[in-house]
N, C-alpha and C. Protein backbone atom coordinates (compact mmCIF):
# COMPACT_ATOMS: atom_id res chain seq x y z
N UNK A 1 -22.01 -17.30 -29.43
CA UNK A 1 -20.60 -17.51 -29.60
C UNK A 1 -19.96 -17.70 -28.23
N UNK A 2 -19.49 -18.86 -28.33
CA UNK A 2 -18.29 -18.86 -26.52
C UNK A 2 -17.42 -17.81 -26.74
N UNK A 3 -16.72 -17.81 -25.49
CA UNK A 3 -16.30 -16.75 -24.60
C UNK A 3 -15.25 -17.35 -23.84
N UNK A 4 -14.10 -16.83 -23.20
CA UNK A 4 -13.42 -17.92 -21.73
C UNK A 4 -12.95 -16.28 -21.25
N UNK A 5 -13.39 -16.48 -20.14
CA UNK A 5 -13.39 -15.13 -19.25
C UNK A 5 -12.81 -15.26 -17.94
N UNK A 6 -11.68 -14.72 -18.32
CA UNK A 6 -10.47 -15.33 -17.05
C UNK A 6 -10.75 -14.08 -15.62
N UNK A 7 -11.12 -14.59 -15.13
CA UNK A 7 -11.17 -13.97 -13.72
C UNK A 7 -9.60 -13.80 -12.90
N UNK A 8 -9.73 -12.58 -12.31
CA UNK A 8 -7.91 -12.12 -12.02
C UNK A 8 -8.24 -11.28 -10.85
N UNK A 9 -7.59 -11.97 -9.93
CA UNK A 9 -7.53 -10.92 -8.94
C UNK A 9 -6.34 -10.17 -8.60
N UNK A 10 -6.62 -8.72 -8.14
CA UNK A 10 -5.72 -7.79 -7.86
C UNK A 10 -4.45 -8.52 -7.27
N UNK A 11 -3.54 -7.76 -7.43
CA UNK A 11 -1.65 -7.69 -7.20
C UNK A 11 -1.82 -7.35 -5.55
N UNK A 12 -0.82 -7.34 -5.07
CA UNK A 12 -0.72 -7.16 -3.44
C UNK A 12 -0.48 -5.57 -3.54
N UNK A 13 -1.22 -5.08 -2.68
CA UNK A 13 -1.61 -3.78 -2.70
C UNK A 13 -1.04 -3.05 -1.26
N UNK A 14 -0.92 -1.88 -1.19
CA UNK A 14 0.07 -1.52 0.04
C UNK A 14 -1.56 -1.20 1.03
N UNK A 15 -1.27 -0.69 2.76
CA UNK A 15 -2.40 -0.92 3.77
C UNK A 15 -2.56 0.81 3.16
N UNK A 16 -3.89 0.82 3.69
CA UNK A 16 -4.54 2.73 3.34
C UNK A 16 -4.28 3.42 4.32
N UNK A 17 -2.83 4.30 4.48
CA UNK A 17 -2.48 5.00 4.83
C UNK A 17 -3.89 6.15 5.54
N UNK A 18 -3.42 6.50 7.12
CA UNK A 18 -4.59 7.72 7.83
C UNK A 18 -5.04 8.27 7.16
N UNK A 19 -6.23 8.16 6.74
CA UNK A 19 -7.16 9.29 6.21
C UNK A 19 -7.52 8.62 4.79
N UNK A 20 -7.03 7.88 4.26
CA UNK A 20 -6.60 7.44 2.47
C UNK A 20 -8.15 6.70 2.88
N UNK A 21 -8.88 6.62 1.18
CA UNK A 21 -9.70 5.73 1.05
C UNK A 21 -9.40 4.49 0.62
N UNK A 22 -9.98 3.23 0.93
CA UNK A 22 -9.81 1.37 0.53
C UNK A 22 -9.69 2.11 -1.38
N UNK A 23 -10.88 2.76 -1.83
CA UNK A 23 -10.35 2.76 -3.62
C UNK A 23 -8.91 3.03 -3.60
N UNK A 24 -8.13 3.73 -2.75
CA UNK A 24 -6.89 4.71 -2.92
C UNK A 24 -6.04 3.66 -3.28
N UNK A 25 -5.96 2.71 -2.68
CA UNK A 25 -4.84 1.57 -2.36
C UNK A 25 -4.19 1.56 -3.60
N UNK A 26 -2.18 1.67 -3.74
CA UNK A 26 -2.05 1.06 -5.04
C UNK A 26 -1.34 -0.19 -5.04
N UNK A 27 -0.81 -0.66 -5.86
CA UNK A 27 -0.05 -1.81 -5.84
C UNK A 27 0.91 -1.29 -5.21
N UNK A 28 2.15 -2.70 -4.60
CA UNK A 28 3.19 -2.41 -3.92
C UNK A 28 3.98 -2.64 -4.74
N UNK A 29 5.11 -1.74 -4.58
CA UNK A 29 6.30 -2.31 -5.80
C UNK A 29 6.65 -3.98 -5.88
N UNK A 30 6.27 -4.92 -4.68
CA UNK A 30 6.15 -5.88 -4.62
C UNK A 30 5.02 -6.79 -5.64
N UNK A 31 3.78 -5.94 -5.49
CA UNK A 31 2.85 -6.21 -6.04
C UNK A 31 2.80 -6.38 -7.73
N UNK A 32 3.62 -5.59 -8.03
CA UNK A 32 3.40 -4.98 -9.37
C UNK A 32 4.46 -5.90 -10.21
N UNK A 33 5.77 -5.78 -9.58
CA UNK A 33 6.68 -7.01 -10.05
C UNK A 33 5.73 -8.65 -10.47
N UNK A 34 5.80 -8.49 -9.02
CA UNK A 34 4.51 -10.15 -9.09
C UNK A 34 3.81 -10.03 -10.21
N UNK A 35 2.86 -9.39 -10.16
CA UNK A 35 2.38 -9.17 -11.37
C UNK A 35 2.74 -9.53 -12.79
N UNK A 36 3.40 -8.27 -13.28
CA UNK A 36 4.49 -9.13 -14.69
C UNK A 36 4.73 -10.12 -14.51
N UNK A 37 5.49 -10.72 -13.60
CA UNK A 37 5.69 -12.02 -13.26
C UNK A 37 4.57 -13.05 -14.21
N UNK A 38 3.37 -12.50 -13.20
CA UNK A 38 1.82 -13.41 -13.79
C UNK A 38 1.62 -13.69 -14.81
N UNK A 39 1.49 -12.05 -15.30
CA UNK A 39 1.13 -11.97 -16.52
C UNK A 39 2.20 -12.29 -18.00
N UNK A 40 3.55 -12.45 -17.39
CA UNK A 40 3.86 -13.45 -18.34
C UNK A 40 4.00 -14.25 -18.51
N UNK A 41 3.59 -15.13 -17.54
CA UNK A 41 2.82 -16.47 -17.50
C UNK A 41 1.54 -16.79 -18.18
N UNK A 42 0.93 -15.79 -18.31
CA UNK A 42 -0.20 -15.61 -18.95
C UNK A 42 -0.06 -15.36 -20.24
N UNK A 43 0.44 -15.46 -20.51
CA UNK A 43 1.32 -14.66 -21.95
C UNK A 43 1.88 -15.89 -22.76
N UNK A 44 2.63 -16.75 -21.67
CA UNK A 44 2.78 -18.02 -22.14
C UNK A 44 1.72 -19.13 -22.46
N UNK A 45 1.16 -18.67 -21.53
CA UNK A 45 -0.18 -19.83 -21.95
C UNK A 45 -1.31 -19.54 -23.16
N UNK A 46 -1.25 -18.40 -23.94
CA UNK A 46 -1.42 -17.80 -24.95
C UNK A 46 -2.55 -16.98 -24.68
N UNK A 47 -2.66 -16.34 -23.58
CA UNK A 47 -3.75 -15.35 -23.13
C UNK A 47 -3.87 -14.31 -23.88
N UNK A 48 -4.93 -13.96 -24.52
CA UNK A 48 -4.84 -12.93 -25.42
C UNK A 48 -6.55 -11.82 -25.29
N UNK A 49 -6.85 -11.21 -24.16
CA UNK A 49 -8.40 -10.98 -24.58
C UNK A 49 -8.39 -9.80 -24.88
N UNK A 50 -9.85 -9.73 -25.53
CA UNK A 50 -10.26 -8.65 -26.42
C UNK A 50 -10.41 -7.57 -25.85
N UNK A 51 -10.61 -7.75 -24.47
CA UNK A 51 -11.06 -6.62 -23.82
C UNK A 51 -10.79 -6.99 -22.18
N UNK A 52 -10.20 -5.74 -21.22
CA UNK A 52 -10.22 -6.12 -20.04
C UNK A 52 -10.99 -5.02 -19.62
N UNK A 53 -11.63 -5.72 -18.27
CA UNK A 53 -12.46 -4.73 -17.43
C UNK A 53 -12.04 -4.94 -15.89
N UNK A 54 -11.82 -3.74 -15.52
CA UNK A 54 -11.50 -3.84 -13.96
C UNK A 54 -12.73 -3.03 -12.85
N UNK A 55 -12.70 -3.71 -11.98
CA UNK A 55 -12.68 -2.64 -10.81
C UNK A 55 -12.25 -1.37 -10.90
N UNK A 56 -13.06 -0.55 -10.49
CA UNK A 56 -12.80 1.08 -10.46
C UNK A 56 -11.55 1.22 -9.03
N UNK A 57 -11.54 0.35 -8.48
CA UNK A 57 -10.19 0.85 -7.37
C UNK A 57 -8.95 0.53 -7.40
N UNK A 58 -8.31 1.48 -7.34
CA UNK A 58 -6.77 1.39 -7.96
C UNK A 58 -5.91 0.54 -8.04
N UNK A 59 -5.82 -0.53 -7.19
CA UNK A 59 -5.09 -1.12 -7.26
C UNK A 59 -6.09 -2.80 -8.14
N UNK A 60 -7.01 -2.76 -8.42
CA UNK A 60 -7.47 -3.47 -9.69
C UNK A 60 -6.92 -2.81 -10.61
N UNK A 61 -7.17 -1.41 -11.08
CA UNK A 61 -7.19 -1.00 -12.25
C UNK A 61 -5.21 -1.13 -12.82
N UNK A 62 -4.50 -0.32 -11.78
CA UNK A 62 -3.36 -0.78 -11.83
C UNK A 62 -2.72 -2.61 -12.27
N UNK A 63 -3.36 -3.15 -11.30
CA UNK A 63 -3.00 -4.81 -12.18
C UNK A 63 -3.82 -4.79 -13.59
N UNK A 64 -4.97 -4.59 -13.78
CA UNK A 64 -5.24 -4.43 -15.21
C UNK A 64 -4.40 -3.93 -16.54
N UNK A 65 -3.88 -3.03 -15.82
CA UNK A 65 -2.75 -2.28 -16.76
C UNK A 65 -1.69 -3.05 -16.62
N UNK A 66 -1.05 -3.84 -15.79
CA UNK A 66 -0.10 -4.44 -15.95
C UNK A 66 -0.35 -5.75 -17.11
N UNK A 67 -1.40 -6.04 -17.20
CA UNK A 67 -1.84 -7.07 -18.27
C UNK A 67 -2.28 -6.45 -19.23
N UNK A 68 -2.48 -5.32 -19.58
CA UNK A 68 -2.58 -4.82 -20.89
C UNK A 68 -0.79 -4.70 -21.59
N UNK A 69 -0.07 -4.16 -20.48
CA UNK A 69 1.03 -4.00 -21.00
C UNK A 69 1.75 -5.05 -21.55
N UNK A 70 1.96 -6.29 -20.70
CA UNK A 70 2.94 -7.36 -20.31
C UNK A 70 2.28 -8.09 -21.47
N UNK A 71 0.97 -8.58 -21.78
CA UNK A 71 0.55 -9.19 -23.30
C UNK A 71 0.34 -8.36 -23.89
N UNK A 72 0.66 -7.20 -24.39
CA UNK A 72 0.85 -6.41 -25.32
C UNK A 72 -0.36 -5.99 -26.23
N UNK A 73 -1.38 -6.44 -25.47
CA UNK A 73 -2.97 -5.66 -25.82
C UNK A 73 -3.16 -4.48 -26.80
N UNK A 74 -3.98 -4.27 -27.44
CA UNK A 74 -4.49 -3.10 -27.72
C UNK A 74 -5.33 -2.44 -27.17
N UNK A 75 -6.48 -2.48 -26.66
CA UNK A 75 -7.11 -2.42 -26.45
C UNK A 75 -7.12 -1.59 -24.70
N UNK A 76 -7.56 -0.70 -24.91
CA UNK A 76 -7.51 -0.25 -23.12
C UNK A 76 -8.50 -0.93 -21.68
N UNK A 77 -7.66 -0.21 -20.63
CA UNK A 77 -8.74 -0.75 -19.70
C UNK A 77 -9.81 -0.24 -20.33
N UNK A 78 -11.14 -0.78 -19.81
CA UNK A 78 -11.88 -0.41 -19.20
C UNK A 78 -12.69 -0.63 -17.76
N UNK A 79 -13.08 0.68 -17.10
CA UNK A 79 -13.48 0.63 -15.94
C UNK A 79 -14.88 0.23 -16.20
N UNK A 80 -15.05 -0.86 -14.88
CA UNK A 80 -16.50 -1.56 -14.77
C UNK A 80 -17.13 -1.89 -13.57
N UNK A 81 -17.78 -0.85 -13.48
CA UNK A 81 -18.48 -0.49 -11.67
C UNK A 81 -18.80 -1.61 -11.10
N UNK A 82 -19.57 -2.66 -11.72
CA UNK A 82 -19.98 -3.69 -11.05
C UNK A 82 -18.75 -4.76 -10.96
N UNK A 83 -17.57 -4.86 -10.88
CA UNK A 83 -16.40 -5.15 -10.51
C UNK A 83 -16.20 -4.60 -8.98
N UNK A 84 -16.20 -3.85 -8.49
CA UNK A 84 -15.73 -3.17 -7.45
C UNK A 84 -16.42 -3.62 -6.34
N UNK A 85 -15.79 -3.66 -5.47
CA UNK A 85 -16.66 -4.63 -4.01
C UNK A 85 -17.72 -4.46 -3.74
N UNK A 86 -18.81 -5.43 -3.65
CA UNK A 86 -19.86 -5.59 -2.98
C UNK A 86 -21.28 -6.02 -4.19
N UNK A 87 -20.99 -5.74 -4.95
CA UNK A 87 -21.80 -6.07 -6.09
C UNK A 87 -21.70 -7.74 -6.16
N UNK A 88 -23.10 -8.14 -6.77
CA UNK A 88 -23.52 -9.09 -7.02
C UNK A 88 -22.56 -9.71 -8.31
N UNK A 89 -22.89 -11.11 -8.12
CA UNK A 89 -22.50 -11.66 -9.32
C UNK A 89 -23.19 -11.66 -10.57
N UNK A 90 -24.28 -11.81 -10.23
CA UNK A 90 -25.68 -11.50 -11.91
C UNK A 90 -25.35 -10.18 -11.96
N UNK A 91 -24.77 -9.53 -11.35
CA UNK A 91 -25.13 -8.23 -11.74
C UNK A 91 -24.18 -8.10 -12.92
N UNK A 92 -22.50 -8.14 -12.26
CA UNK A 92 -21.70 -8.42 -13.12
C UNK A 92 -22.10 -9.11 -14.32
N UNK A 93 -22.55 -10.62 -14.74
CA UNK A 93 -22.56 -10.90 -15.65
C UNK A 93 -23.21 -10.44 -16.31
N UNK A 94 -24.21 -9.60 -16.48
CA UNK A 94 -25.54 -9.07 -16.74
C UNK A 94 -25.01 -8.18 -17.45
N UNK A 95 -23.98 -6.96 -17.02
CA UNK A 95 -23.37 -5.84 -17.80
C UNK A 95 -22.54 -6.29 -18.57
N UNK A 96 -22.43 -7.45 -19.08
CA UNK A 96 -21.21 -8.29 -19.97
C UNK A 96 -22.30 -8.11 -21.21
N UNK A 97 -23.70 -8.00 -21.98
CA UNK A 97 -23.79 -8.04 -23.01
C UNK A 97 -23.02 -6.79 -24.33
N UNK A 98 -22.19 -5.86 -23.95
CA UNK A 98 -22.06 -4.77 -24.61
C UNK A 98 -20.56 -5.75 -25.54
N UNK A 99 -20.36 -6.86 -24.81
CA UNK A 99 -19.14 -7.18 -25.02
C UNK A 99 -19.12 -8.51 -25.98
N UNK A 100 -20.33 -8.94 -25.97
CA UNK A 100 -20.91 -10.40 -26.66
C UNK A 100 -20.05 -10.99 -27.68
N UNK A 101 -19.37 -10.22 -28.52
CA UNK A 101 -18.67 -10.40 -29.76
C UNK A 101 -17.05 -10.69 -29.02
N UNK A 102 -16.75 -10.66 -27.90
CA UNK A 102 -15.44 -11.09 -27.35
C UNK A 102 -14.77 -12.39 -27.04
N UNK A 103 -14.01 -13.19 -27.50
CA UNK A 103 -13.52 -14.26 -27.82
C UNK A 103 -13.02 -14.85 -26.20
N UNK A 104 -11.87 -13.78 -25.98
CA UNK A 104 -11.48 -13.74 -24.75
C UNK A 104 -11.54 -12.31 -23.88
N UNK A 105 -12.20 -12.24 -22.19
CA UNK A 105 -12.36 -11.26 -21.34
C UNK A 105 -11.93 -11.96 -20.25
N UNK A 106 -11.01 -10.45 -20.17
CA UNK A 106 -10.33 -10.45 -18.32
C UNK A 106 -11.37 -9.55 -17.47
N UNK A 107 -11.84 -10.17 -16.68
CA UNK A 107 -12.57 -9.27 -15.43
C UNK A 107 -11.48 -9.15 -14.30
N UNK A 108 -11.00 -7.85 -13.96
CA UNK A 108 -10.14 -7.46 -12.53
C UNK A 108 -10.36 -7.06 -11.66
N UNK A 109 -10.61 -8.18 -10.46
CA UNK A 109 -11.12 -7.46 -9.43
C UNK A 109 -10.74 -7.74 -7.93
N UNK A 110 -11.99 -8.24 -6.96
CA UNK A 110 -11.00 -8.40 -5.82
C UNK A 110 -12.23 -9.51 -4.89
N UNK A 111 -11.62 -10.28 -3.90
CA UNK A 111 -12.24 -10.94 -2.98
C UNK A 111 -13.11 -11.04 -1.91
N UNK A 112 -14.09 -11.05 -1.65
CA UNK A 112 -14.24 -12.50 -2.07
C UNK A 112 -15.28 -12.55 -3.23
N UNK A 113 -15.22 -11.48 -3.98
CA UNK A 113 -16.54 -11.81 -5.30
C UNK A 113 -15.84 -12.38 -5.91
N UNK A 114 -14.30 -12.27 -6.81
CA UNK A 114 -13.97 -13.17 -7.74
C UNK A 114 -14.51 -14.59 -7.48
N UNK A 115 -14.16 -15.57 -6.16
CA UNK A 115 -14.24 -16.88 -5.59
C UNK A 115 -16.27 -16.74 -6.25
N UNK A 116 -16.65 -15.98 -5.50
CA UNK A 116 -18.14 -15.97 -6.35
C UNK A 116 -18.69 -15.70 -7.43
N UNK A 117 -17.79 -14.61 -8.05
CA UNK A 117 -17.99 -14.95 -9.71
C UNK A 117 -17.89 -16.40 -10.12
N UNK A 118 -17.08 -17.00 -9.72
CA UNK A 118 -16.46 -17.94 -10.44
C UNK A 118 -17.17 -18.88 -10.15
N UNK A 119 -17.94 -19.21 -8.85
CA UNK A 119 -18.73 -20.23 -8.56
C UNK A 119 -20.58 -19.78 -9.59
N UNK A 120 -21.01 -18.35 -9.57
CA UNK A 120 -21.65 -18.37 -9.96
C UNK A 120 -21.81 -18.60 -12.01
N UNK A 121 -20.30 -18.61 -12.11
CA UNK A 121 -20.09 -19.24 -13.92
C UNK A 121 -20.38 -20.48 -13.97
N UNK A 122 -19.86 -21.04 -13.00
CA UNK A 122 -19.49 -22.83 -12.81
C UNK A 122 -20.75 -23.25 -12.41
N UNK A 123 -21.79 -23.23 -11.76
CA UNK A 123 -22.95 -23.77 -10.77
C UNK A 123 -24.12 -22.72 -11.33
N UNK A 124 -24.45 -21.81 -11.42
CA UNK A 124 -25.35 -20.82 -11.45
C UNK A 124 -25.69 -19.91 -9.96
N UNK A 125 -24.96 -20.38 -8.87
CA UNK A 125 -25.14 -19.80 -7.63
C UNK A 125 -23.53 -19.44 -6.98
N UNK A 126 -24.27 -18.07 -6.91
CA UNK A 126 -22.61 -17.25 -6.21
C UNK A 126 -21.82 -18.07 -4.98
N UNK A 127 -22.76 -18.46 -4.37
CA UNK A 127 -22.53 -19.38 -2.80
C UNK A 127 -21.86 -20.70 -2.95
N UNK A 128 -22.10 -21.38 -3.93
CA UNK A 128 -22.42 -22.95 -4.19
C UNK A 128 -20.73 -23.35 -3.79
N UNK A 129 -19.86 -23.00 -4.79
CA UNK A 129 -18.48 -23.31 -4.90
C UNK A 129 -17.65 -22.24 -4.91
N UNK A 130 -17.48 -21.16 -4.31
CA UNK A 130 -16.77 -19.98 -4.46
C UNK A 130 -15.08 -20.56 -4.52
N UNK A 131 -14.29 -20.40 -5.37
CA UNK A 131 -13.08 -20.42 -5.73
C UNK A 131 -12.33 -19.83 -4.76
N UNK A 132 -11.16 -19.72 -4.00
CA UNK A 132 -10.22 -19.29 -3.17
C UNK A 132 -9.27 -18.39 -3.80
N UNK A 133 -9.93 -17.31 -4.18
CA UNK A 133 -8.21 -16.40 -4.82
C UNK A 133 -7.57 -15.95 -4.54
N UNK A 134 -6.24 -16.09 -4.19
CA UNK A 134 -5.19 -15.65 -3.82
C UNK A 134 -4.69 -14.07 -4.31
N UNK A 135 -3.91 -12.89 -4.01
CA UNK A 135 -3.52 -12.34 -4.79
C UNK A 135 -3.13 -12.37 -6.17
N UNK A 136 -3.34 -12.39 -7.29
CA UNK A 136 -2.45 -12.56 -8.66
C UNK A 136 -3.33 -13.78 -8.98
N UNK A 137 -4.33 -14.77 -8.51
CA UNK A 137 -4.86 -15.77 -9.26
C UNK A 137 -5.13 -15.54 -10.16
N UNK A 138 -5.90 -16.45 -11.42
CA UNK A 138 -6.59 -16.16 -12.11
C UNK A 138 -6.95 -17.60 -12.22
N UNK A 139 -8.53 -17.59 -13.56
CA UNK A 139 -8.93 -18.81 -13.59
C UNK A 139 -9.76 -18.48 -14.72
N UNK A 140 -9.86 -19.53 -15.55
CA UNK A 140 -10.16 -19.37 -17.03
C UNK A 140 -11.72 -20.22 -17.09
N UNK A 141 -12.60 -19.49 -17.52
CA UNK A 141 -13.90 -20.41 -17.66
C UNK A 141 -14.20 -19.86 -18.77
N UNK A 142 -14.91 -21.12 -19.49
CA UNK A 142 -15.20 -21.12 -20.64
C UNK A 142 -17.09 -21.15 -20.92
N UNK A 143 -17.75 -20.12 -21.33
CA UNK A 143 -18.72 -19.87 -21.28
C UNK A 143 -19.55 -19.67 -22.63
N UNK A 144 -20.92 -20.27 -22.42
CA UNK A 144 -21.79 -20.27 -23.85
C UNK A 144 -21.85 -19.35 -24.85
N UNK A 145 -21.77 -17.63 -23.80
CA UNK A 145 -22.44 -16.13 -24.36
C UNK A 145 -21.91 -15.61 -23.48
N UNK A 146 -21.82 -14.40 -24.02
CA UNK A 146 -21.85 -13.31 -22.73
C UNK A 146 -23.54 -12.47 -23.00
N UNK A 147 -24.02 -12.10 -21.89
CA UNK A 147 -23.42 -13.40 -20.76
C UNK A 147 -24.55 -14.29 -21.00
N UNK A 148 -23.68 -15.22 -19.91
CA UNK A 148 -23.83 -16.62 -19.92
C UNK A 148 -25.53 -17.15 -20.03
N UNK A 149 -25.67 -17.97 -20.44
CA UNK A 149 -26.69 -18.72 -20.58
C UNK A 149 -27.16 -19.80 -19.36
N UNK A 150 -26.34 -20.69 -19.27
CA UNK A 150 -25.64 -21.75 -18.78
C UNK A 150 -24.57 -21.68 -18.12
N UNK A 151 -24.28 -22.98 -16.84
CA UNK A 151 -23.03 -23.32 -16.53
C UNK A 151 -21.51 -22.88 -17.92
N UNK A 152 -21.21 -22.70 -16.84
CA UNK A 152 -19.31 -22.49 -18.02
C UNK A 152 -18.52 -23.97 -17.32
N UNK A 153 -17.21 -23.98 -18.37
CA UNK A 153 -16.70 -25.17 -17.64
C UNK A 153 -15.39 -24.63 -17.27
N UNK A 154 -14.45 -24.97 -16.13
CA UNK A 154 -13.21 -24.76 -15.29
C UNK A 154 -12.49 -25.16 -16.70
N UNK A 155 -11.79 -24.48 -17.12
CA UNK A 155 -10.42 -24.44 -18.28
C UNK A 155 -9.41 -25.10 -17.29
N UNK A 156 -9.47 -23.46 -16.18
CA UNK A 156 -7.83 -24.11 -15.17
C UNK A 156 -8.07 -22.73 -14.45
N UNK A 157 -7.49 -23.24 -12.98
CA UNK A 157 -7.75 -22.23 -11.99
C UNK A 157 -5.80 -22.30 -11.23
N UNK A 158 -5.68 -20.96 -11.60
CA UNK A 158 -3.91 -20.82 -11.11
C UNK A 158 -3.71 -19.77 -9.86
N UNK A 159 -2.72 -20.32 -9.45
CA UNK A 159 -2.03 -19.57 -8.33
C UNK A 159 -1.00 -18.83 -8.77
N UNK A 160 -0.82 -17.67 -8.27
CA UNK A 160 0.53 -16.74 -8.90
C UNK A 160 1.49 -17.34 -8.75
N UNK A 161 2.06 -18.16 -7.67
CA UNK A 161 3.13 -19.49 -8.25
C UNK A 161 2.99 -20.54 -8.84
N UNK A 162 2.15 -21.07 -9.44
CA UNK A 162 1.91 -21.23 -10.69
C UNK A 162 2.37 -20.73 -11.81
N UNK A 163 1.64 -19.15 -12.03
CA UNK A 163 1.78 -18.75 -13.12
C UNK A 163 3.16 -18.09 -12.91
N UNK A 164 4.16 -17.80 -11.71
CA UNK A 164 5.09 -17.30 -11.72
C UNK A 164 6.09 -18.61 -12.55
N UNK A 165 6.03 -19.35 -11.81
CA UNK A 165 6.79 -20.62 -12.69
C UNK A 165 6.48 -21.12 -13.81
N UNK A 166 5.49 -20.94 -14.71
CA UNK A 166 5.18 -20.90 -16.07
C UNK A 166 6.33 -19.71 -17.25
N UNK A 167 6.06 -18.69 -16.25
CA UNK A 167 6.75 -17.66 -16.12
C UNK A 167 8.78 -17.94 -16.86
N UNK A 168 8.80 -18.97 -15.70
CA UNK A 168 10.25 -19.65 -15.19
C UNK A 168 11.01 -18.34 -14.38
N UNK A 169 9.93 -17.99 -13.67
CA UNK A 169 10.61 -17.38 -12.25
C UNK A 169 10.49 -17.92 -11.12
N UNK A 170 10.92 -18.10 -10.53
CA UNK A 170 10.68 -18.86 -8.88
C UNK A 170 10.48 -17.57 -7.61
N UNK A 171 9.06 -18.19 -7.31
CA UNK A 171 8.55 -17.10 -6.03
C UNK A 171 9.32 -16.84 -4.68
């Protein structure tokens, strides 16, 4: 069964205060606005998935929640270790079979793996075409299985002004 598994990267996140750990980071009240912003842009474009999974560090998990809220989800986060920096891309896709029966999945996470998730959906190699994500991007690929079998194909790859002006807010 296909799948379109929108890749989202984290909201603008404040610097880690002396002593604070990089997980600690949360969104900035800047960040978080933006956000909604996104995500009701996302909302407009009829984004609806079954399930989101973030990054275990706060300020993923925080934008996650802002897209559970803002499209009006049921469904809770869930936290997904191999999201969180430094992990491979097979690895990620690899822990996607629990989810197989999902129409639409948000993965939330952070840079530069999203740009390599996304190249490794599109090409089969993390390196090949890594995507450029901005804060608040996202990008919709459409895939065979979870996980994937095969190449996925580019739906549409957005910039938070983009999706802010979908929105009909101006950045």
């Amino acid at each position: 069964m296909s799948c379109v598994i929108y890749l989202v990267r984290h909201g603008i996140a404040g610097e880690a205060a002396a002593g604070m750990s990089d997980r600690d980071r949360a969104l900035t009240s800047e960040g978080e606005r933006k956000m909604r912003r996104i995500a009701t842009g996302l909302k407009r474009l009829g984004v609806t998935p079954d399930v989101v999974l973030s990054s275990p560090l706060r300020r993923a998990a925080e934008t996650a929640a802002v897209l559970v809220d803002v499209l009006g989800l049921e469904a809770p986060v869930e936290i997904y270790e191999p999201l969180a920096p430094g992990h491979e891309a097979l690895e990620v896709l690899k822990g996607l079979r629990p989810y197989r029966s999902a129409r639409e999945l948000a993965l939330v996470g952070h840079e530069p793996d999203m740009g390599g998730l996304a190249s490794q959906l599109l090409t089969g190699s993390a390196s090949l075409a890594p995507l450029p994500f901005k804060k608040g991007a996202v990008a919709a690929v459409q895939v065979d299985a979870l996980p994937p079998r095969e190449a996925g194909e580019l739906l549409w790859f957005m910039t938070p002004k983009q999706l802010q002006a979908i929105a009909g807010h101006r950045t």
